[in-house]
C-alpha atoms as a PDB file:
ATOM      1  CA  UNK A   1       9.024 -27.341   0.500  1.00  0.00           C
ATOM      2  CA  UNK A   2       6.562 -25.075   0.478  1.00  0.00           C
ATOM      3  CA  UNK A   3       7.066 -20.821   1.123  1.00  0.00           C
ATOM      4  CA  UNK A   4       5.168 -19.983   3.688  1.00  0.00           C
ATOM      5  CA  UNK A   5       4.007 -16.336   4.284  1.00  0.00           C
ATOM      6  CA  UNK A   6       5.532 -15.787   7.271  1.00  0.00           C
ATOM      7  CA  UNK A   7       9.180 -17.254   5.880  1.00  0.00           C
ATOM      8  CA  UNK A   8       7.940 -14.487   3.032  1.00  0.00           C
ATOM      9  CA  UNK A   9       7.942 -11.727   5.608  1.00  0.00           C
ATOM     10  CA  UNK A  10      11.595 -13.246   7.497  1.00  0.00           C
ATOM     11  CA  UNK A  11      12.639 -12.566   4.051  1.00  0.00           C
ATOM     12  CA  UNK A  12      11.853  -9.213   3.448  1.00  0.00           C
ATOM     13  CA  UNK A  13      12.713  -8.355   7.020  1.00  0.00           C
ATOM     14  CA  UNK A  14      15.928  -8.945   5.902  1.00  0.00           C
ATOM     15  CA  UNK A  15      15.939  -7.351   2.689  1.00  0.00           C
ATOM     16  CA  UNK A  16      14.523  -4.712   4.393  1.00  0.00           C
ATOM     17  CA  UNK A  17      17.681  -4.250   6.968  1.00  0.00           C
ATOM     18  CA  UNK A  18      20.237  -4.731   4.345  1.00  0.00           C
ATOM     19  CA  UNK A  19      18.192  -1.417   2.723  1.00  0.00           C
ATOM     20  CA  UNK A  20      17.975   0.572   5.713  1.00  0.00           C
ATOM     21  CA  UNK A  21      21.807  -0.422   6.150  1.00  0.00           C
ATOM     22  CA  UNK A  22      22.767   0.785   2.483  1.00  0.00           C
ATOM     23  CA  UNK A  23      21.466   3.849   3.250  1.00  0.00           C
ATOM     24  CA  UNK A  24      23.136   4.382   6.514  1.00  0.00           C
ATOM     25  CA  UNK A  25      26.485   3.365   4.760  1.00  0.00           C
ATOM     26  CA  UNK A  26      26.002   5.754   2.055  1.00  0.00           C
ATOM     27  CA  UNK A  27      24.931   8.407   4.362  1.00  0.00           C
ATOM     28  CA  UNK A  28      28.096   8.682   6.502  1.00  0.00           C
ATOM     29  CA  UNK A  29      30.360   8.156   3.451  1.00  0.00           C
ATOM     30  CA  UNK A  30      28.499  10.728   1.356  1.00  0.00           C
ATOM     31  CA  UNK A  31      29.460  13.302   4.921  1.00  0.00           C
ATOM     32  CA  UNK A  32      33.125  11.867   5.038  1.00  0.00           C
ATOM     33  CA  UNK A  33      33.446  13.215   1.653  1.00  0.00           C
ATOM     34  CA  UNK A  34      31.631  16.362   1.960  1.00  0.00           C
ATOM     35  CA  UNK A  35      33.215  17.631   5.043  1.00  0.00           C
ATOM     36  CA  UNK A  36      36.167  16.266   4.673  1.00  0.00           C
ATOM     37  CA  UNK A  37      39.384  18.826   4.103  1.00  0.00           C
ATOM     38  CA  UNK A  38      40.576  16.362   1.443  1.00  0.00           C
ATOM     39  CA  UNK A  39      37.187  14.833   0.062  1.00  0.00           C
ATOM     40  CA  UNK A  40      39.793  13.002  -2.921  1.00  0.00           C
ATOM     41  CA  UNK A  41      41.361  11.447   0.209  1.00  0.00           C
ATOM     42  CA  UNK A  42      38.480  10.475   1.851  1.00  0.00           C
ATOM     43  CA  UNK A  43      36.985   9.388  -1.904  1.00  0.00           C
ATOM     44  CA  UNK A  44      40.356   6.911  -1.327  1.00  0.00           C
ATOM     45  CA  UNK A  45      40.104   5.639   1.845  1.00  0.00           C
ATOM     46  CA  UNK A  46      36.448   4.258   0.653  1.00  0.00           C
ATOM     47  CA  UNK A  47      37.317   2.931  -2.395  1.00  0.00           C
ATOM     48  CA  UNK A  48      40.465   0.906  -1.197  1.00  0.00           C
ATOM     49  CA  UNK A  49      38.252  -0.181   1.887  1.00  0.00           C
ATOM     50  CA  UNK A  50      35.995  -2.004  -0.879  1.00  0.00           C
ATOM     51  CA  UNK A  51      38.693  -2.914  -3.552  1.00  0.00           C
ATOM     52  CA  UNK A  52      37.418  -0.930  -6.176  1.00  0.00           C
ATOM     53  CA  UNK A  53      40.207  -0.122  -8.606  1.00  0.00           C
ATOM     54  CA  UNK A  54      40.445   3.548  -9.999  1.00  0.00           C
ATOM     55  CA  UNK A  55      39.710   2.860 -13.645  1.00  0.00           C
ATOM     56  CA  UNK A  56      36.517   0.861 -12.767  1.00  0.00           C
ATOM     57  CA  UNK A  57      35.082   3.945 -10.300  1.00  0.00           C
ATOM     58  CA  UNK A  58      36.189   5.996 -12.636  1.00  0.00           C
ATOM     59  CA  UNK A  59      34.163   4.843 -15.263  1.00  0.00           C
ATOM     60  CA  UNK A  60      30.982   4.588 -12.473  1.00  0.00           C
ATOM     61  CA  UNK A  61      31.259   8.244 -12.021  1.00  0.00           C
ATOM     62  CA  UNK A  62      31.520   9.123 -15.508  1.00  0.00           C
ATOM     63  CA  UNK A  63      35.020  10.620 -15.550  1.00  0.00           C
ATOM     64  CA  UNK A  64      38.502   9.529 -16.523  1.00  0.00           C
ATOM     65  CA  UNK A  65      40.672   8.078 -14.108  1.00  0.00           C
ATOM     66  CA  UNK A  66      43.308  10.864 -14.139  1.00  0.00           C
ATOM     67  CA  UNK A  67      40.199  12.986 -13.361  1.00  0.00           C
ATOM     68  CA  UNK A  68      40.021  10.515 -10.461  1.00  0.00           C
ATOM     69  CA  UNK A  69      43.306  10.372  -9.909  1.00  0.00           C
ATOM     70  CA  UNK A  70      43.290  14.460  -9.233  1.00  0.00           C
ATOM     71  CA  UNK A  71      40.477  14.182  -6.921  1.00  0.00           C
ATOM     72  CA  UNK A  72      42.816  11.203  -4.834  1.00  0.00           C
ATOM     73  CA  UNK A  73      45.877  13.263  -4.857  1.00  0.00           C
ATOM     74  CA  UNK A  74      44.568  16.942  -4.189  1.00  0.00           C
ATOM     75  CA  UNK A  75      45.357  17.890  -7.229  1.00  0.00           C
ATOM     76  CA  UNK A  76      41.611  18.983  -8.167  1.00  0.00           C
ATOM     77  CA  UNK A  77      39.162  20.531  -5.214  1.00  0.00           C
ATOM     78  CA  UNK A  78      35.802  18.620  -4.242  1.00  0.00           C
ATOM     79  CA  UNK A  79      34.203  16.613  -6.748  1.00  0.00           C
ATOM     80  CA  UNK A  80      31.153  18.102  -6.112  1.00  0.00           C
ATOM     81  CA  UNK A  81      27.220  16.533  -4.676  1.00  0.00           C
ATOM     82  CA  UNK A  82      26.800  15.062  -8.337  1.00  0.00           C
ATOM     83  CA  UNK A  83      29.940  13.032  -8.003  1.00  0.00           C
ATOM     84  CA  UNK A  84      29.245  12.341  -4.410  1.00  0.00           C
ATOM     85  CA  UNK A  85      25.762  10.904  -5.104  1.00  0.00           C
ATOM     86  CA  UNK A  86      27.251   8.713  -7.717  1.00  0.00           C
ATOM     87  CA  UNK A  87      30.200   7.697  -5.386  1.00  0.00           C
ATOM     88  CA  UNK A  88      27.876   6.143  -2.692  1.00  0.00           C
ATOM     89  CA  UNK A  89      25.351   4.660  -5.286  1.00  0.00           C
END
């Protein structure tokens, strides 16, 4: 079979609107958390809606998962744009 260059361009069409899709995604998440009153709550909510467990984020994000843990239950304030940014990447 031979790749033609217009199946070339289907392809990156698509890549293209999985990309633009990301970004969406990471946009509304990244203003969920933000504005949220309870960003560790809202930091939940997305991690259990893609069954991440704590101690794997946790280690994403560069903290411990009790630090995580805090954020979840209220028990520390916002984690801040740095955290954020790494939370949607």
């Amino acid at each position: 079979m031979a790749i033609t260059e217009s199946y070339l361009y289907e392809i990156l069409d698509g890549v293209s609107m999985i990309s633009a899709a990301k970004e969406k995604l990471a946009k509304r998440m990244a203003g969920e958390i933000a504005l949220s009153d309870d960003p560790g709550k809202t930091m939940r909510k997305w991690r259990e809606i893609f069954t991440v467990i704590q101690t794997d984020l946790a280690k994403c994000l560069g903290v411990s998962s009790s630090v995580l843990s805090d954020y979840e239950g209220g028990r520390r304030k916002s984690p801040g744009s740095t955290t954020i940014k790494k939370f949607v990447e």
